[in-house]
Protein backbone atom coordinates (compact mmCIF):
# COMPACT_ATOMS: atom_id res chain seq x y z
CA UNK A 1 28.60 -11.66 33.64
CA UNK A 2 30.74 -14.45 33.96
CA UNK A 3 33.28 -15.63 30.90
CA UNK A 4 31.29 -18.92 30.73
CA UNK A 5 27.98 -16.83 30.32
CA UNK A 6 29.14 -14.43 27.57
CA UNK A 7 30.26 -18.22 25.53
CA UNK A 8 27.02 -19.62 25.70
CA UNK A 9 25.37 -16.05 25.18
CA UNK A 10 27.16 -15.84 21.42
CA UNK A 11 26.72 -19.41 20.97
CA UNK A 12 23.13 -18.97 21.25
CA UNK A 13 23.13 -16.59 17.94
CA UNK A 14 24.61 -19.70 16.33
CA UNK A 15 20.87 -21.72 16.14
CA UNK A 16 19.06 -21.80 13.05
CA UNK A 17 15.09 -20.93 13.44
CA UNK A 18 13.40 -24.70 13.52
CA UNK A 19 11.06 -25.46 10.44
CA UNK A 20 8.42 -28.11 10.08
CA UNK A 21 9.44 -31.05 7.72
CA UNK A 22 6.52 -31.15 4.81
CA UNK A 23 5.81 -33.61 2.03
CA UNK A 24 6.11 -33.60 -1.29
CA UNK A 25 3.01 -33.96 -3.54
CA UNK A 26 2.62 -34.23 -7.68
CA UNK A 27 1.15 -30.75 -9.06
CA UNK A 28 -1.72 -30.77 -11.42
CA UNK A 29 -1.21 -30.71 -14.42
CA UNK A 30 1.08 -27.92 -15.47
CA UNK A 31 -0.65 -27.40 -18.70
CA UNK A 32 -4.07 -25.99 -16.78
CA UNK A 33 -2.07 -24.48 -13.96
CA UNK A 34 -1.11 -20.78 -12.79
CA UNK A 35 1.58 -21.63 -10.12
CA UNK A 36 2.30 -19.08 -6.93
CA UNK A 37 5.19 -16.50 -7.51
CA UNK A 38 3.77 -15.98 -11.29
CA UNK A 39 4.26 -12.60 -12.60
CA UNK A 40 2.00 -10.74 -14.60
CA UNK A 41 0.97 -7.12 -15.44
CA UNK A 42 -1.82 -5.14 -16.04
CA UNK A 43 -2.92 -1.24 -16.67
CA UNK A 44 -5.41 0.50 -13.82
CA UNK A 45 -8.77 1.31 -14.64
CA UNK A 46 -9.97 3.06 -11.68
CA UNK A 47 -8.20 6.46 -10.00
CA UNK A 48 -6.51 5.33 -6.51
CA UNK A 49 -7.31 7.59 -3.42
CA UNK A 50 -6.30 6.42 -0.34
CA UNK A 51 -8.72 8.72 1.91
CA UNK A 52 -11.00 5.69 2.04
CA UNK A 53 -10.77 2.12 1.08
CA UNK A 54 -12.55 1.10 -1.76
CA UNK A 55 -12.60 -1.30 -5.61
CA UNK A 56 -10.04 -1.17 -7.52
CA UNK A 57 -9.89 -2.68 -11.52
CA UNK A 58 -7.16 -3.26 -13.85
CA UNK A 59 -6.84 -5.31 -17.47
CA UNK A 60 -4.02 -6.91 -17.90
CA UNK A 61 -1.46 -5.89 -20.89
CA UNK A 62 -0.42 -9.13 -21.89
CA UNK A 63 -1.54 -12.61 -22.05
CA UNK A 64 -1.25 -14.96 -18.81
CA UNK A 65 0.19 -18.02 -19.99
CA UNK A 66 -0.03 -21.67 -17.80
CA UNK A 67 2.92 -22.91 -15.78
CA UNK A 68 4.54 -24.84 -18.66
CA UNK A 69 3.76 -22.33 -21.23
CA UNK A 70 1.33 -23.82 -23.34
CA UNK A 71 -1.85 -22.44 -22.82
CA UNK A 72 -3.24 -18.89 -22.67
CA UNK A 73 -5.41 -18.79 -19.81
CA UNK A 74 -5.78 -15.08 -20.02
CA UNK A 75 -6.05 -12.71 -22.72
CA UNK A 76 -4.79 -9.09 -22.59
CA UNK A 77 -7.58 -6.95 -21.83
CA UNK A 78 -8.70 -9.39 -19.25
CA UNK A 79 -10.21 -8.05 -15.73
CA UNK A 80 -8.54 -8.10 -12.95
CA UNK A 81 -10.79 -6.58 -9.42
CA UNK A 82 -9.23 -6.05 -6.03
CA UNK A 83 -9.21 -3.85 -2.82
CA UNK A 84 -7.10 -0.79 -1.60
CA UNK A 85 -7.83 -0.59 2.14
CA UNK A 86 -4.65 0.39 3.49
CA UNK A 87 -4.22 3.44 4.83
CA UNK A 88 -0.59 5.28 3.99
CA UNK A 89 1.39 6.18 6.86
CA UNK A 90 3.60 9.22 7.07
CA UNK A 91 7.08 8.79 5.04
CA UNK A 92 5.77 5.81 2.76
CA UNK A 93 5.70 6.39 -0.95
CA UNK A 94 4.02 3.51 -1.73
CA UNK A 95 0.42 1.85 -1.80
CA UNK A 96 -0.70 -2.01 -0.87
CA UNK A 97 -3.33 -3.51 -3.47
CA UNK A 98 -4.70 -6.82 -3.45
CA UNK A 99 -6.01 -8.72 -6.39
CA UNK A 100 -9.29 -10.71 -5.51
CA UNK A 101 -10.32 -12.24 -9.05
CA UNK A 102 -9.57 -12.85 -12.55
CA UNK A 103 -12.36 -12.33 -14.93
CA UNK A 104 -11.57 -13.33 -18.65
CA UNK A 105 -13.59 -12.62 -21.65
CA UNK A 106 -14.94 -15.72 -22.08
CA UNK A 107 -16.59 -15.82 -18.83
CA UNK A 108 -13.76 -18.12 -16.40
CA UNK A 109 -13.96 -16.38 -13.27
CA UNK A 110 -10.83 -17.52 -10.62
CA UNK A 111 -10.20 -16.54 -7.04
CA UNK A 112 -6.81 -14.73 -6.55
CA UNK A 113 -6.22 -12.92 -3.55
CA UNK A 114 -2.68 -11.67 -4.83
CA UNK A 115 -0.57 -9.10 -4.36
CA UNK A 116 0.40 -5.87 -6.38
CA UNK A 117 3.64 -5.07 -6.67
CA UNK A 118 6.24 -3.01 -8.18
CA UNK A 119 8.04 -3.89 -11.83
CA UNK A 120 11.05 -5.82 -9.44
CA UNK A 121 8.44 -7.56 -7.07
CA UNK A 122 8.81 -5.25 -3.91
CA UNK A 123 5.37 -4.85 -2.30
CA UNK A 124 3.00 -2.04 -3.07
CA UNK A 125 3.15 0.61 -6.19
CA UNK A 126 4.79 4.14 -6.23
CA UNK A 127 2.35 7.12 -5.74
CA UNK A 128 2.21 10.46 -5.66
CA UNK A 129 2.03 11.88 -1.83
CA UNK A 130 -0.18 14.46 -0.58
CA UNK A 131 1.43 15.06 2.63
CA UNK A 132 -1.11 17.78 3.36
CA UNK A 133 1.81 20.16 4.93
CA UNK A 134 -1.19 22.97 4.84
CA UNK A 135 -3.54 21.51 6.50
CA UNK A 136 -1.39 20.03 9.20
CA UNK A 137 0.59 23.03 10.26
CA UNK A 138 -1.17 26.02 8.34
CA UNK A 139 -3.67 27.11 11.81
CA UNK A 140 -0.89 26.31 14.19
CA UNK A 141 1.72 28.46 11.84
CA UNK A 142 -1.15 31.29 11.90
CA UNK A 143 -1.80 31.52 15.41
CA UNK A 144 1.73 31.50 16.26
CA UNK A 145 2.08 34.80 13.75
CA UNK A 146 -0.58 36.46 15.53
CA UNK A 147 1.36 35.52 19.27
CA UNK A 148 4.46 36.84 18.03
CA UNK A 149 1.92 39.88 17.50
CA UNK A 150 0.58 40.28 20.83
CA UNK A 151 3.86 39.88 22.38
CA UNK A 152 5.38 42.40 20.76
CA UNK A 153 2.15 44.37 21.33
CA UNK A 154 2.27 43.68 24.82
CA UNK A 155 6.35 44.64 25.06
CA UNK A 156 4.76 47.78 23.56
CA UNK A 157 1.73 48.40 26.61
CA UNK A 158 3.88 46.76 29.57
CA UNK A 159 3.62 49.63 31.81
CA UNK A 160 -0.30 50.41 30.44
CA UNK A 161 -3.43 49.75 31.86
CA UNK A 162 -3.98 46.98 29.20
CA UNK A 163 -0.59 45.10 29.69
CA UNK A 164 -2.81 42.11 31.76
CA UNK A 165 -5.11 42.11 29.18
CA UNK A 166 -2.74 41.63 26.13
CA UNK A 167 -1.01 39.17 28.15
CA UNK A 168 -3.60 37.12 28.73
CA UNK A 169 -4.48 36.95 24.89
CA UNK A 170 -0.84 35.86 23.97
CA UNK A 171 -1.37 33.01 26.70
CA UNK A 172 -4.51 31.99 25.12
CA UNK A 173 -3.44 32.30 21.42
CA UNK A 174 -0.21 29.66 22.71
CA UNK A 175 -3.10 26.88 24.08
CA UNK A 176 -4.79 27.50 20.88
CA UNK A 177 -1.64 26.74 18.38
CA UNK A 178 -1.18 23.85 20.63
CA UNK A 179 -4.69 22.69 20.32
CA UNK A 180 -4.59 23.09 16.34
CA UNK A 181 -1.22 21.31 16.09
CA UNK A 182 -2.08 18.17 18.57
CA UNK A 183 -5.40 17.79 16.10
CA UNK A 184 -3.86 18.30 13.09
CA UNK A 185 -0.50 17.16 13.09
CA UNK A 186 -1.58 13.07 12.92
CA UNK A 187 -3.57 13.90 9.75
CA UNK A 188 -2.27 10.71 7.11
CA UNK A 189 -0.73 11.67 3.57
CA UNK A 190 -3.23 10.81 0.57
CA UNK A 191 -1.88 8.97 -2.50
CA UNK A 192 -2.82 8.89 -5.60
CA UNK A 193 -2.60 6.53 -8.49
CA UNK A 194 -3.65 7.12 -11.96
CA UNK A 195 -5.48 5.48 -14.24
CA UNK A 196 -3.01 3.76 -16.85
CA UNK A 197 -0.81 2.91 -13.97
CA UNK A 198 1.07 -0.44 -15.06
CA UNK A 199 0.83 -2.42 -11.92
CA UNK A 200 2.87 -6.05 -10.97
CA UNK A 201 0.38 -9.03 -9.97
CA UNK A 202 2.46 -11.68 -7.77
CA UNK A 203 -0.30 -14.58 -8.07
CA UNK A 204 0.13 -16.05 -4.39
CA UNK A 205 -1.13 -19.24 -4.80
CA UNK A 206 -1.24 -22.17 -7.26
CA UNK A 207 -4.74 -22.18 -9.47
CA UNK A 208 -5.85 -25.22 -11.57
CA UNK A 209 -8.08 -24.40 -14.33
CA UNK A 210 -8.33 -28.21 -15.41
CA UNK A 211 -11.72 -28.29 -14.81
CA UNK A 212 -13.22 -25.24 -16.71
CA UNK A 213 -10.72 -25.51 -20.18
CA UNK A 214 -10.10 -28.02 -22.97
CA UNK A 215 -7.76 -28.97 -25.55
CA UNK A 216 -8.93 -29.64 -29.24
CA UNK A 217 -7.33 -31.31 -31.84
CA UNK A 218 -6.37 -29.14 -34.91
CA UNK A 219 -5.87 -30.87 -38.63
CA UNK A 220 -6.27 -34.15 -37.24
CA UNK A 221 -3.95 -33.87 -34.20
C-alpha cells in the first residue's frame, strides 16, 4: 500500500455518518401529553417464564403525570399489559418486555408499545437464570463415566476372548455421549421474574390524550 493510500485510508475514518435534515413542528398541548423518553414504574402482576412467549401485566406504583406536570393521566394502580417473546440466549442475565397499553381506572385505554427497562434505563430487567447445567451435560457426563468403565474393563480382558466385544461397547458408548451432548448442549437458559418485580417503562413515543380528558373549573376558576 502506497503512502498516498494509507492518507486517504485514515482520512476516511474522519466522515461523520450523513443524517436527514427534518422540520420542526409545535407539540400538542403539553398539558394532555405523555412525551417519548418518559419514565415511569410499575410492580409485575404476572410470574415471567421465558420457556414460551406469552402476556405479561403490571400496575404502576406511582402516578403518570403529563409532559408539563399538571395533570395526572394515570393513577397508581393503573394497568399496564405487554408481551415477553424473547427468548434468552446463553450468558444474558436479562429479559426484553414490551408494554402494549395503558389501561386506567376510569376506563382511558392508550396504545404504548414501550419498552421495559432497568431502574437506569438500560434495556431489559435482571432475572434469575436457569442455565439448566443438568440437563445439558448430565447424559453426556453419564455416559462418559460408564466409557471410562469399559475401558478400564477392557484394559482388564485385552488378551480375553471378550476384548472385541468390550471394545466395541466403549466405541459405541463415545457416539452416544456425542449424540447426547450435540442435542443437548444448545438447550436456552430459562428466566424468571417474580411477581412484585418493580419494572422501568421508557414510553417510546409521544401520546396526546387531548381528546379523551377535561379541565374543570374549581371555586369559580
Amino acid at each position: 500500500m502506497s503512502i498516498g493510500e494509507g492518507r486517504r485510508g485514515r482520512l476516511s475514518t474522519l466522515s461523520g455518518t450523513g443524517f436527514e435534515s427534518s422540520k420542526a413542528y409545535v407539540m400538542p398541548s403539553r398539558q394532555f401529553l405523555v412525551t417519548h423518553n418518559t419514565y415511569t414504574r410499575c410492580a409485575l402482576y404476572t410470574r415471567i417464564i421465558t420457556d414460551q412467549p406469552g402476556l405479561i401485566e403490571c400496575r404502576l406504583t406511582e402516578p403518570l403525570y403529563s409532559s408539563d406536570g399538571s395533570v395526572v393521566i394515570a393513577q397508581a394502580g393503573d394497568k399496564l399489559t405487554g408481551e415477553q417473546k424473547v427468548e434468552v440466549r446463553a450468558g444474558q442475565t436479562r429479559v426484553f418486555t414490551s408494554w402494549t397499553e395503558l389501561e386506567t381506572a376510569s376506563g382511558v385505554r392508550a396504545k404504548l408499545d414501550s419498552l421495559g427497562a432497568g431502574p437506569m434505563g438500560a434495556s431489559g430487567t435482571e432475572a434469575w437464570i436457569d442455565h439448566h447445567y443438568r440437563q445439558r451435560f448430565g447424559g453426556a457426563v453419564m455416559l462418559s463415566f460408564i466409557q471410562d468403565a469399559l475401558h478400564s474393563a477392557a484394559n482388564a480382558t485385552q488378551k480375553s476372548n471378550q476384548g472385541y466385544t468390550v471394545n466395541n461397547s466403549e466405541q459405541n458408548v463415545e457416539s452416544m455421549a456425542n449424540q447426547a451432548l450435540e442435542n443437548s448442549i444448545n438447550i436456552p437458559p430459562t428466566a424468571y421474574i417474580l411477581p412484585g418485580t418493580v419494572m422501568t417503562v421508557i414510553v417510546a413515543r409521544d401520546i396526546d390524550f387531548s381528546s379523551v380528558f377535561t379541565l374543570r373549573e374549581q371555586n369559580g376558576r
